[in-house]
N, C-alpha and C. Protein backbone atom coordinates (compact mmCIF):
# COMPACT_ATOMS: atom_id res chain seq x y z
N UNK A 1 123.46 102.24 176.96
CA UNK A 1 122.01 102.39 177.09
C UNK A 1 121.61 102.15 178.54
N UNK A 2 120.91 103.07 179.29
CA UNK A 2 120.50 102.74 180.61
C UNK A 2 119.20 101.74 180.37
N UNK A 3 118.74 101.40 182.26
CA UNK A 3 117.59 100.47 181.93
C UNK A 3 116.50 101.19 181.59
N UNK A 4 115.71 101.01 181.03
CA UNK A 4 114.29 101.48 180.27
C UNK A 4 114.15 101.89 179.55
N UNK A 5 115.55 102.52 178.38
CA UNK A 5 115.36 102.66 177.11
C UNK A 5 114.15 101.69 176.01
N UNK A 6 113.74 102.60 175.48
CA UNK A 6 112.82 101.66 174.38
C UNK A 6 113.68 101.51 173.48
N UNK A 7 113.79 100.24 172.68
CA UNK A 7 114.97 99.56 171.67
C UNK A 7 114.06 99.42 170.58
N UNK A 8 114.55 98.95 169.50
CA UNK A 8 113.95 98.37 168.38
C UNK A 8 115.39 97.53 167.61
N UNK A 9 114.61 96.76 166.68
CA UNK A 9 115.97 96.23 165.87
C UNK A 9 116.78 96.69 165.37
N UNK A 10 118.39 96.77 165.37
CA UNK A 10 118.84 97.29 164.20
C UNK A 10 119.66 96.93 163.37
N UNK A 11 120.92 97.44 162.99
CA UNK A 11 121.47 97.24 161.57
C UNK A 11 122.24 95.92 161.80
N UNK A 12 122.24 95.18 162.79
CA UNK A 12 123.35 93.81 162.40
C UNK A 12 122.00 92.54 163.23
N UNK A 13 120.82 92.89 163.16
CA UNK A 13 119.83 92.03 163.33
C UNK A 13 119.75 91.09 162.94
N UNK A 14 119.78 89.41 163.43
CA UNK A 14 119.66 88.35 162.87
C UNK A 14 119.03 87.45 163.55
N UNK A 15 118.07 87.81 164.65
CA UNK A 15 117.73 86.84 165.14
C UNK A 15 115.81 86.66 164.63
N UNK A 16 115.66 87.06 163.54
CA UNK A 16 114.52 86.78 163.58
C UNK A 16 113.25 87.15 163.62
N UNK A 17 112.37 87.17 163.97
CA UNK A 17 111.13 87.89 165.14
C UNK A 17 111.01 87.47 166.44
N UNK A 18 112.56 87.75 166.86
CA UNK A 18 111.99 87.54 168.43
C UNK A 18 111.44 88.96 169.42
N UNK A 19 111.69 89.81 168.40
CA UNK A 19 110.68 91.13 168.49
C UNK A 19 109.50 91.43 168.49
N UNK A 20 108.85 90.39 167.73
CA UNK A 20 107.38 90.46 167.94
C UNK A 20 106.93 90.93 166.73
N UNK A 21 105.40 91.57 166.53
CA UNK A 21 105.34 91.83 165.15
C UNK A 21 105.14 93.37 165.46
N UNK A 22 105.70 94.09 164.19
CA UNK A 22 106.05 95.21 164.02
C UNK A 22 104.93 96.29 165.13
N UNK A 23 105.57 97.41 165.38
CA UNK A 23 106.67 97.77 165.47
C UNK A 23 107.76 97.05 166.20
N UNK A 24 107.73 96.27 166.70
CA UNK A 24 108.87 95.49 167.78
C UNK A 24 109.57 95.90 168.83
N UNK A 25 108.98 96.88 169.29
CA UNK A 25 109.70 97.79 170.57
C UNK A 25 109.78 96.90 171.79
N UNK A 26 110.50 97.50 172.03
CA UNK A 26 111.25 96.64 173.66
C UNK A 26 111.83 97.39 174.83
N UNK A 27 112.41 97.00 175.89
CA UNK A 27 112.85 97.88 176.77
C UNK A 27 114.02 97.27 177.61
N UNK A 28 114.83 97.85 177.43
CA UNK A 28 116.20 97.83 178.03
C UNK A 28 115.95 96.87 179.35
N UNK A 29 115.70 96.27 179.92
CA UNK A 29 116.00 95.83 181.60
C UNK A 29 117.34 94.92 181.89
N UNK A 30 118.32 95.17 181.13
CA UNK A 30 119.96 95.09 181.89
C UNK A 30 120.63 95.93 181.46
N UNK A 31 121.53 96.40 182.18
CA UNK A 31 122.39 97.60 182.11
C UNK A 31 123.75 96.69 180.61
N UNK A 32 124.11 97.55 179.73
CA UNK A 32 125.12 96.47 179.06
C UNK A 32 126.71 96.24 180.28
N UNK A 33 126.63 94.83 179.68
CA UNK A 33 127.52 94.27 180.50
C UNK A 33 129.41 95.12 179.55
N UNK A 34 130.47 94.01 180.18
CA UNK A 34 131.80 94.32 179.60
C UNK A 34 131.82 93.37 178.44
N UNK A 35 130.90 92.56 178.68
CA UNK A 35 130.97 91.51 177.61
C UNK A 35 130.03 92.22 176.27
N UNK A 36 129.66 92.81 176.41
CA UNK A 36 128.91 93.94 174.89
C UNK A 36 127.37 93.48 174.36
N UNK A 37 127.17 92.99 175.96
CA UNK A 37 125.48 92.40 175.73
C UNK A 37 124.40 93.06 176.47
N UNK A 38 123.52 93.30 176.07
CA UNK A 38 122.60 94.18 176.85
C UNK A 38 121.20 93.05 176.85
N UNK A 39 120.14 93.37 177.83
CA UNK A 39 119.23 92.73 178.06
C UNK A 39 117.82 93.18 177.72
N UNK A 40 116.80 92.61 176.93
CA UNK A 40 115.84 93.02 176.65
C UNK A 40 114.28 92.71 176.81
N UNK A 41 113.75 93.58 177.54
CA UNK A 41 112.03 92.79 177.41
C UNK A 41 111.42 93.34 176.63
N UNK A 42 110.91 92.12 175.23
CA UNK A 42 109.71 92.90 174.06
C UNK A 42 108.68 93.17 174.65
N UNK A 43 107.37 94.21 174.00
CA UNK A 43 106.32 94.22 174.50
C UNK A 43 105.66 93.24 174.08
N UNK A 44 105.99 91.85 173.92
CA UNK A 44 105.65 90.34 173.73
C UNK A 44 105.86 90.06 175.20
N UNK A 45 106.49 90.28 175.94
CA UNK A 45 107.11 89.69 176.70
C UNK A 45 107.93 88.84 177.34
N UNK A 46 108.29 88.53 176.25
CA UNK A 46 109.51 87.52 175.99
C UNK A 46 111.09 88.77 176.46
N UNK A 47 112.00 87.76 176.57
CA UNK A 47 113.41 88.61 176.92
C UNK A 47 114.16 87.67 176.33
N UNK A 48 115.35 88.19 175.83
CA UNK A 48 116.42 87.81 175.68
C UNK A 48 117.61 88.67 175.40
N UNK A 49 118.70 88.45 175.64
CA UNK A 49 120.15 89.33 175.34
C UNK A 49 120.73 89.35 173.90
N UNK A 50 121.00 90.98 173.69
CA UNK A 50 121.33 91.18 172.57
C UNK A 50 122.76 91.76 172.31
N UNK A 51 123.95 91.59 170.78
CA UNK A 51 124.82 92.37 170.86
C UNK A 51 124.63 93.75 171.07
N UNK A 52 125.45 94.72 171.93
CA UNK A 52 125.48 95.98 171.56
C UNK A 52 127.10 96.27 171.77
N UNK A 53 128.08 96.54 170.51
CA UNK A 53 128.90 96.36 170.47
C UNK A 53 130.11 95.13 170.37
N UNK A 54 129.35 94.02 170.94
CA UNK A 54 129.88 92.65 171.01
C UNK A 54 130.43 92.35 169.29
N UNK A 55 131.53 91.92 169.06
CA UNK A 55 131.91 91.58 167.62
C UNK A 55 131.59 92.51 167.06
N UNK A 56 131.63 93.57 167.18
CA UNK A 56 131.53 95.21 166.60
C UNK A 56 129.87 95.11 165.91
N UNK A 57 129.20 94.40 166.11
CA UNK A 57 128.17 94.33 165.46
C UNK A 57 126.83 95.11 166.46
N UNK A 58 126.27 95.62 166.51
CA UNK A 58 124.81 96.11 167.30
C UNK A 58 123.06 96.00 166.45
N UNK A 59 122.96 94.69 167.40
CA UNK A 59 121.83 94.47 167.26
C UNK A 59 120.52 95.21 167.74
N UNK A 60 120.61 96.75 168.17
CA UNK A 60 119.71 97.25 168.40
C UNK A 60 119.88 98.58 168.19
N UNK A 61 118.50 98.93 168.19
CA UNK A 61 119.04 100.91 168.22
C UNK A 61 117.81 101.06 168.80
N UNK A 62 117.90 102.81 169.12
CA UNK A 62 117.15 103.58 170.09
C UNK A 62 115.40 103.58 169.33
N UNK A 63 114.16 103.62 169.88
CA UNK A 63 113.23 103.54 169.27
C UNK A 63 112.98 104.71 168.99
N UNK A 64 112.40 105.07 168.14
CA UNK A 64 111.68 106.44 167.71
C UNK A 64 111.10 107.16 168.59
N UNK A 65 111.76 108.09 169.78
CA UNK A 65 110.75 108.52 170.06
C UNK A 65 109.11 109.74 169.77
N UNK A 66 107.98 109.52 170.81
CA UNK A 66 106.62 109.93 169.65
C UNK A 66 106.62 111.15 169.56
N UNK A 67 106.23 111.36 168.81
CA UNK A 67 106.20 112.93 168.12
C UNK A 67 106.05 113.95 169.42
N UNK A 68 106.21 114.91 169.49
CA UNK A 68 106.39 115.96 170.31
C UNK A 68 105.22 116.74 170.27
N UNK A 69 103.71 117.55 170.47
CA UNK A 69 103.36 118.83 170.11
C UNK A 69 103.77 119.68 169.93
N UNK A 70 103.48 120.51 169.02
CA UNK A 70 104.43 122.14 168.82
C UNK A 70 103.64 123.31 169.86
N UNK A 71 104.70 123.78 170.35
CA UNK A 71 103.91 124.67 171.31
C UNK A 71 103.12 126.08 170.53
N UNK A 72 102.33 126.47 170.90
CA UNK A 72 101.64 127.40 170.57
C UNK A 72 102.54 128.91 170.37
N UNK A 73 103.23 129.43 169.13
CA UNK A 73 104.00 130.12 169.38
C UNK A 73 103.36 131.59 170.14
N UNK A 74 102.02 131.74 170.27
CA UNK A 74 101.57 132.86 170.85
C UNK A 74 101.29 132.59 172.63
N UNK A 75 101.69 131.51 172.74
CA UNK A 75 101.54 131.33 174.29
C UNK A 75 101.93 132.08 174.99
N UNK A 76 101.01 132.51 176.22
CA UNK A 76 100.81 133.42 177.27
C UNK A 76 101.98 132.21 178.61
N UNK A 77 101.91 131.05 178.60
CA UNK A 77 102.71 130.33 179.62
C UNK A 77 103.96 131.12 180.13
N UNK A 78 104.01 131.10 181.09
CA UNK A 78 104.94 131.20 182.24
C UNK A 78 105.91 130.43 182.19
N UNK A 79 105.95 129.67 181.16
CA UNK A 79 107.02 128.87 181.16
C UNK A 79 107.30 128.12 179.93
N UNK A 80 107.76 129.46 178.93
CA UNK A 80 107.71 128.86 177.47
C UNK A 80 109.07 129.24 177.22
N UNK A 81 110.20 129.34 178.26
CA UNK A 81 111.86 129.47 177.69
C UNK A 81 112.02 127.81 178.50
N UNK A 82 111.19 126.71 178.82
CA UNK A 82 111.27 125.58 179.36
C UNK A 82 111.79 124.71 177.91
N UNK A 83 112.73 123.59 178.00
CA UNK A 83 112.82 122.98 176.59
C UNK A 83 112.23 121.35 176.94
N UNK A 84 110.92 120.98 176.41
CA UNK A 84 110.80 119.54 177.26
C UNK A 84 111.76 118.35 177.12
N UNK A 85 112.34 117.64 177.92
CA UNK A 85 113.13 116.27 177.22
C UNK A 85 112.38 115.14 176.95
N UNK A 86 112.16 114.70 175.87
CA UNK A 86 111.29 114.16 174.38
C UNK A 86 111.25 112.75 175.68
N UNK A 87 112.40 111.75 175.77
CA UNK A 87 112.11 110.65 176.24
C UNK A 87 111.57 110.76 178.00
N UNK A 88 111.86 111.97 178.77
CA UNK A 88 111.43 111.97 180.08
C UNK A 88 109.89 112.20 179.96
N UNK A 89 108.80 113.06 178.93
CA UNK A 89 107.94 113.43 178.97
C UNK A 89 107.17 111.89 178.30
N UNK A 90 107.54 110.89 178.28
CA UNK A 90 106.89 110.00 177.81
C UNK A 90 107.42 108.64 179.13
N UNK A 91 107.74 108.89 180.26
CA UNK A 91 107.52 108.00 181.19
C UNK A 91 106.22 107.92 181.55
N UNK A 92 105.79 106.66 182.34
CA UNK A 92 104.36 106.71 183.00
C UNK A 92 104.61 107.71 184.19
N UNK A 93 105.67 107.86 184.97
CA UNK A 93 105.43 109.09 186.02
C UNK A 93 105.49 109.91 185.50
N UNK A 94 106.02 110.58 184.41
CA UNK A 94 106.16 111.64 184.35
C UNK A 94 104.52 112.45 183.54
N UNK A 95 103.86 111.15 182.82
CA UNK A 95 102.61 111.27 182.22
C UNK A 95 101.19 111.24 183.83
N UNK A 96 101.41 110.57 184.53
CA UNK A 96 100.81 110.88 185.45
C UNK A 96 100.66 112.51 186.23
N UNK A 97 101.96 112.54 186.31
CA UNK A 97 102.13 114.05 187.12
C UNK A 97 101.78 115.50 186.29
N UNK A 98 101.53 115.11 184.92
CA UNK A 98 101.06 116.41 183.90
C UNK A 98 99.60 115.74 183.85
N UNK A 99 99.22 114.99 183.95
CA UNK A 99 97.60 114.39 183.93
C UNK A 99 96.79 115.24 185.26
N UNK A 100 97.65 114.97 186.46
CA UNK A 100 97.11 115.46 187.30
C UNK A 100 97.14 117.00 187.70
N UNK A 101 98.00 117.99 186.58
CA UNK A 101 98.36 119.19 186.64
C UNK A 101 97.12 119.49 185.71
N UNK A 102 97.25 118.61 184.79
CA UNK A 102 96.30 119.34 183.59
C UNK A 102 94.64 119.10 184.56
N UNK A 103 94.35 118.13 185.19
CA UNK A 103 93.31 118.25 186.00
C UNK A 103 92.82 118.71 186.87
N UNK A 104 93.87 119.36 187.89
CA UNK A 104 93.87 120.26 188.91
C UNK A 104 93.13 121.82 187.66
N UNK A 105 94.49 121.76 186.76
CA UNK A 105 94.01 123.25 186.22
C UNK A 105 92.29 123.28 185.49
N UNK A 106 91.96 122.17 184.92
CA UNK A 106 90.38 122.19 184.81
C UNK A 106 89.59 122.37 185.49
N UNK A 107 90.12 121.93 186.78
CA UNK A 107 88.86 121.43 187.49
C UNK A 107 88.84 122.91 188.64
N UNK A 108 90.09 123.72 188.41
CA UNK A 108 90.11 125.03 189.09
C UNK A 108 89.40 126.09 188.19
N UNK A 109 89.83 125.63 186.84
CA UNK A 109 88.55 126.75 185.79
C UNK A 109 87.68 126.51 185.43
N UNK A 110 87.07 125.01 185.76
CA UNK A 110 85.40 124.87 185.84
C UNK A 110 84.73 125.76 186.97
N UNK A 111 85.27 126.11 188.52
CA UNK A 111 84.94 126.16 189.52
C UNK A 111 85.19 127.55 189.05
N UNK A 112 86.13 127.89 188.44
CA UNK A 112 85.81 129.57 188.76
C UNK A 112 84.89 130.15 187.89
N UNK A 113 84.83 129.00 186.64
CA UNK A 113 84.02 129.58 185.57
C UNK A 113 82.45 129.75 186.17
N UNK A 114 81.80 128.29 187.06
CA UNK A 114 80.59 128.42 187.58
C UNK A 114 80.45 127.84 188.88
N UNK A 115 81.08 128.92 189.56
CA UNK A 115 80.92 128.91 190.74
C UNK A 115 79.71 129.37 191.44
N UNK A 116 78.80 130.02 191.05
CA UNK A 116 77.91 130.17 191.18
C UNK A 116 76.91 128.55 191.16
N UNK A 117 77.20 127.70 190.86
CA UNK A 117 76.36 126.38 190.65
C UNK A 117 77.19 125.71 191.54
N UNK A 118 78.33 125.92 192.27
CA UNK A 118 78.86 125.15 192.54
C UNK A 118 79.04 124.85 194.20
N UNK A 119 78.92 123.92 195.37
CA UNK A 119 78.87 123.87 196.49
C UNK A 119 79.57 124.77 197.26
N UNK A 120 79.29 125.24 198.36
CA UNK A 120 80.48 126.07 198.64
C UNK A 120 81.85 125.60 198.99
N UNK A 121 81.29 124.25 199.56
CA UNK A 121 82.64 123.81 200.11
C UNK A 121 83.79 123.20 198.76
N UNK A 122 83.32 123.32 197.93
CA UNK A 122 84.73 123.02 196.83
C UNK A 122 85.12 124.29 196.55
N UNK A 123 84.48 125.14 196.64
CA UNK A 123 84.96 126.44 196.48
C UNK A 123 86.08 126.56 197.34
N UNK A 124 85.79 126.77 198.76
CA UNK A 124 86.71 126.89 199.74
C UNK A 124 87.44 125.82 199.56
N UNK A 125 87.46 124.80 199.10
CA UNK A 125 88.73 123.85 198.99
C UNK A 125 89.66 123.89 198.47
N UNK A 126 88.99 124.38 197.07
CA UNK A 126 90.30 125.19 196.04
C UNK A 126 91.12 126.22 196.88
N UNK A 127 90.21 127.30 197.19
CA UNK A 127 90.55 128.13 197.85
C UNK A 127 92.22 128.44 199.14
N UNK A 128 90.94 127.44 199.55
CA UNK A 128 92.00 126.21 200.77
C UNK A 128 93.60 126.47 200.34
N UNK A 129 93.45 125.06 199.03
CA UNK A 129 94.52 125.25 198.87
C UNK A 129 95.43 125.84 197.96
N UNK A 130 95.19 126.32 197.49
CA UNK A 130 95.48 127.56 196.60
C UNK A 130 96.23 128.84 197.35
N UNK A 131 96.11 129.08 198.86
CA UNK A 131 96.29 129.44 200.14
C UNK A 131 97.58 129.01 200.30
N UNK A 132 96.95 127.57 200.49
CA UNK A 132 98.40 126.91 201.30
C UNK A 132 99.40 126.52 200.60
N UNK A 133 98.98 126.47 199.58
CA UNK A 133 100.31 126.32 197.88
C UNK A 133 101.29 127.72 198.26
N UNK A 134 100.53 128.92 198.02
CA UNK A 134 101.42 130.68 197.86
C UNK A 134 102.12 130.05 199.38
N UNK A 135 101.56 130.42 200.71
CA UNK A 135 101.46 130.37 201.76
C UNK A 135 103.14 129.68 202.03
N UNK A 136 103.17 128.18 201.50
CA UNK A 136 104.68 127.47 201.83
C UNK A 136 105.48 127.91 200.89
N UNK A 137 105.15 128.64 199.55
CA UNK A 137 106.16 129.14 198.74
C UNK A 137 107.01 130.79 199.65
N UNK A 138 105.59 131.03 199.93
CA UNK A 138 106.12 132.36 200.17
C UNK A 138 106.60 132.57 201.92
N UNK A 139 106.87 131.44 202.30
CA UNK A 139 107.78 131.52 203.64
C UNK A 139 106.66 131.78 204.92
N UNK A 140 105.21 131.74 204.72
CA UNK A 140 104.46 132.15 205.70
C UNK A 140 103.95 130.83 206.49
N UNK A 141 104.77 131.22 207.92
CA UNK A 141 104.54 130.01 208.82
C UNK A 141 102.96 129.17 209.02
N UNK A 142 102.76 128.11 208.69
CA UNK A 142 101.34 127.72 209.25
C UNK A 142 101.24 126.87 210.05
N UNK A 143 100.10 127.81 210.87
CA UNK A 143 99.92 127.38 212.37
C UNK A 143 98.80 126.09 212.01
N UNK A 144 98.89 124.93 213.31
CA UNK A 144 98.43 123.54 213.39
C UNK A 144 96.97 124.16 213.06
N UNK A 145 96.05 125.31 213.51
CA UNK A 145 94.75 125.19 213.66
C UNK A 145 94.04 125.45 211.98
N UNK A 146 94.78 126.33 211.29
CA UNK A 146 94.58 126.79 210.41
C UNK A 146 94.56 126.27 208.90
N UNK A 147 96.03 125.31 208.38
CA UNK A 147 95.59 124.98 207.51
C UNK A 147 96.71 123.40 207.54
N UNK A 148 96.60 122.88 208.90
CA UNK A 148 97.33 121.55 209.34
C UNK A 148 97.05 120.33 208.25
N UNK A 149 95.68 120.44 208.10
CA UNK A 149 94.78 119.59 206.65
C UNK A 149 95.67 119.77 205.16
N UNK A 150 95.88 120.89 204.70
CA UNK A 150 96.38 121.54 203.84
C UNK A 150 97.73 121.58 203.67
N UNK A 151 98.46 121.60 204.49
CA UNK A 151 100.03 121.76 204.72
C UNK A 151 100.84 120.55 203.57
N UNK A 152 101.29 121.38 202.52
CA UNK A 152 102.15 120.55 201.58
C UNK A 152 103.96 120.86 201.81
N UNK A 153 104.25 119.75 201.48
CA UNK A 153 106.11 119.69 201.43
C UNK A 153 106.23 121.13 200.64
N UNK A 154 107.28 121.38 200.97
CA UNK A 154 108.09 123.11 200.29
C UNK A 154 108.17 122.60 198.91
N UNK A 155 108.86 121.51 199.12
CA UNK A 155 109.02 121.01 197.21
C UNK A 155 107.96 120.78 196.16
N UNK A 156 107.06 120.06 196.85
CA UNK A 156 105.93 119.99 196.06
C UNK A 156 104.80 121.40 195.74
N UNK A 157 104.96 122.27 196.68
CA UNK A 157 104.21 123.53 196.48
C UNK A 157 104.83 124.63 195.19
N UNK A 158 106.44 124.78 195.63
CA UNK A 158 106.83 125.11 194.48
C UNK A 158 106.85 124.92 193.41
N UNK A 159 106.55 123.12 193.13
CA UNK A 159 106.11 122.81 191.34
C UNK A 159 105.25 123.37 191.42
N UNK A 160 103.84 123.01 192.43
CA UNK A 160 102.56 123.45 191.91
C UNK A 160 102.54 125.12 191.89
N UNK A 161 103.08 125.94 192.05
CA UNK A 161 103.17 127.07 192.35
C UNK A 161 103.69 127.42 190.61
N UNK A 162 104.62 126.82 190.41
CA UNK A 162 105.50 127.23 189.34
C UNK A 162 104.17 126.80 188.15
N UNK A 163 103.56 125.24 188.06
CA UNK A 163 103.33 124.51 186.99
C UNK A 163 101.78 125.15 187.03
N UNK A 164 101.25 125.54 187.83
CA UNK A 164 99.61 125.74 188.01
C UNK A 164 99.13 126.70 188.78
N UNK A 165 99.64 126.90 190.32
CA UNK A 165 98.77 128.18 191.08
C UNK A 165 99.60 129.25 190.94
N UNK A 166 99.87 129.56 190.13
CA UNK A 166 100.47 131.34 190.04
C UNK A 166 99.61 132.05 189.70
N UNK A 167 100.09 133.13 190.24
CA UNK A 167 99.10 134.31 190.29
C UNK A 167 98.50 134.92 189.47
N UNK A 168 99.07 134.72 188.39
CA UNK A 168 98.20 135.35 186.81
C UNK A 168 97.12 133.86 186.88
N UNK A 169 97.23 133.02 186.82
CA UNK A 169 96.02 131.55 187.18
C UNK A 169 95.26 131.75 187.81
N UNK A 170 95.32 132.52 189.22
CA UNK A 170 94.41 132.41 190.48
C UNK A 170 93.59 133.63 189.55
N UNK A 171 94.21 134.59 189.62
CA UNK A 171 93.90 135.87 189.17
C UNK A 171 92.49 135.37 187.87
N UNK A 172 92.89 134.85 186.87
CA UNK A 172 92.24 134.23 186.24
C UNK A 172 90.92 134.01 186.47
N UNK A 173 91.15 132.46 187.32
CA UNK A 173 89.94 131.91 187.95
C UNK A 173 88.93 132.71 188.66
N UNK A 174 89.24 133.67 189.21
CA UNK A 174 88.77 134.79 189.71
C UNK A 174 87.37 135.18 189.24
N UNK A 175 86.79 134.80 188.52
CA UNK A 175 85.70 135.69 187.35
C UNK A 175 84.18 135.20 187.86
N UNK A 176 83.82 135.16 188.71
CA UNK A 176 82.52 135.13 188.81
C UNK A 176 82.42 135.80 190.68
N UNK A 177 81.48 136.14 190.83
CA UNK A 177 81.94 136.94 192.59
C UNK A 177 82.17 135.60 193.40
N UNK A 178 81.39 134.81 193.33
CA UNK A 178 81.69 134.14 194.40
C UNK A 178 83.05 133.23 194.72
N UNK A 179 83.83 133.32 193.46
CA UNK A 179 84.93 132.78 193.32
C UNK A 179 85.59 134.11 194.45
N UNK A 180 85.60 135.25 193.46
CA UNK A 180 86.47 136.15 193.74
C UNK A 180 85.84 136.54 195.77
N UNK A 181 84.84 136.29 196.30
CA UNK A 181 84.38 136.31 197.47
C UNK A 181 85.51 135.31 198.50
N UNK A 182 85.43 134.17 197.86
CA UNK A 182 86.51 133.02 197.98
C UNK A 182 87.54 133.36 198.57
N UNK A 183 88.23 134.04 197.51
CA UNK A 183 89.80 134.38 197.40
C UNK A 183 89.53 136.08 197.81
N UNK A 184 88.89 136.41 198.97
CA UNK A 184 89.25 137.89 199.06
C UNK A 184 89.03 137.74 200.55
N UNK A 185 88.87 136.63 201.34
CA UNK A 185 88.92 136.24 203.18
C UNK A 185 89.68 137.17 203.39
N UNK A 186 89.91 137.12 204.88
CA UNK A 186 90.87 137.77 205.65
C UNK A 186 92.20 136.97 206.05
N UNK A 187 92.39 135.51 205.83
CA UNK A 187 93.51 134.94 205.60
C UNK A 187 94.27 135.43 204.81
N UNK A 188 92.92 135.45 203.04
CA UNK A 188 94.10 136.11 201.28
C UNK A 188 94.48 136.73 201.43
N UNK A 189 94.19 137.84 202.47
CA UNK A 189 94.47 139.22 202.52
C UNK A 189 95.77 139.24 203.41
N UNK A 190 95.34 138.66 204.24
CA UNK A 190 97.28 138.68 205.43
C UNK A 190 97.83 138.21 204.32
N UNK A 191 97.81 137.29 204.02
CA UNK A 191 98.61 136.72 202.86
C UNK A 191 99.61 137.10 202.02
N UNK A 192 98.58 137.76 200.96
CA UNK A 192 98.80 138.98 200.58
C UNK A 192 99.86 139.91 200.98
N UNK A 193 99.22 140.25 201.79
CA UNK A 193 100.13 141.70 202.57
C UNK A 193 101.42 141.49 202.82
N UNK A 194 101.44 140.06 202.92
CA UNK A 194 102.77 139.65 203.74
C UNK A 194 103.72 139.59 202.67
N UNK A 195 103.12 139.18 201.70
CA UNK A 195 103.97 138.84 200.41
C UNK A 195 104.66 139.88 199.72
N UNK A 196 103.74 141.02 199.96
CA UNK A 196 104.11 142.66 199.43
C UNK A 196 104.57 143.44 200.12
C-alpha cells in the first residue's frame, strides 16, 4: 500500500475502535515496513500501526472507493475514449484542478452567452487568453509587447487546450456578436492563418 491510501478495517481486526466511529476510514502515512506493519492516520486523528501481512494476518483493507458518475453515453466530449482512475480523481489536487476547469468553462459560457451585458474588458480577457492558450500550443512565437501578461508554460496550455479551449469550445462561445467581434481581431486572424 503506498502513502495515502484510504484504509478501513479488515478481516483479522482486533483492535477495537481505534478507527473511530463508522465509517472508520483512515490513511496510509507509512510506507509498510519488512516487518509487515504499515502506519495509519484515522480521520479521528489518532495513528497507530497496523498488521499488513505480519503473522499472515491483515488488519486492513482498501476503502471503498466513491461512486464514479456515468458518463453521458451521447456525449459530444473530445475526450470520451479517456478511462478516469477512480482513486486519482478523488485527490484534493486532482479535485481542485477539474474545479477550476469546470469554472474557467462557465465562466467562458456565461461571457459568451451575454456578452452583450458584459464589460469589455473581460471579454478581451477571455479573449486574451484563449489567444495565448492556441498561440503556445500551436508553436506561434510571442513577442514581450503582445501577450508577455498572458504567456503560459507549453505544458500547462496543452491541458488547457486539450481539457477546455479547443476549438469546437471557442467556436461555441462564439454566439452573440460581440463575443464573436472579440475573437475575429487581427491577432485571431494571424493566428489563425498560421495554424492553417
Amino acid at each position: 500500500m503506498k502513502i495515502g491510501t484510504r484504509v478501513v478495517k479488515g478481516v483479522d481486526w482486533k483492535w477495537g475502535h481505534q478507527d473511530g466511529p463508522p465509517p472508520g476510514e483512515g490513511t496510509v502515512i507509512g510506507a509498510l515496513g519488512e516487518d509487515g506493519w504499515i502506519r495509519v492516520q484515522w480521520d479521528t486523528g489518532s495513528t497507530n500501526s497496523y498488521r499488513m501481512g505480519k503473522e499472515g494476518k491483515y488488519d486492513l483493507k482498501l476503502a471503498d472507493p466513491l461512486p464514479v458518475p456515468q458518463k453521458d453515453t451521447l456525449s459530444d466530449s473530445e475526450d470520451d475514449d479517456t478511462i478516469s482512475d477512480v482513486s486519482k480523481s478523488h485527490q484534493p489536487a486532482s479535485l481542485l484542478h477539474n474545479s477550476c476547469l469546470l469554472l474557467m468553462k462557465s465562466l467562458s459560457i456565461y461571457i459568451g452567452l451575454y456578452a452583450d451585458c458584459i464589460p469589455n474588458q473581460a471579454i478581451n480577457a477571455l479573449s486574451g487568453l484563449l489567444r495565448s492558450i492556441l498561440s503556445t500550443v500551436y508553436g506561434e512565437a510571442q513577442t514581450k509587447c503582445s501577450t508577455a501578461s498572458l504567456a503560459l508554460p507549453e505544458w500547462l496550455s496543452s491541458e488547457l487546450h486539450h481539457e477546455w479551449a479547443s476549438f469546437s469550445f471557442i467556436r461555441a462561445i462564439a454566439c452573440s456578436s460581440v463575443m464573436c467581434s472579440s475573437l475575429s481581431t487581427q491577432s485571431w486572424i494571424n493566428l489563425l492563418m498560421k495554424i492553417i
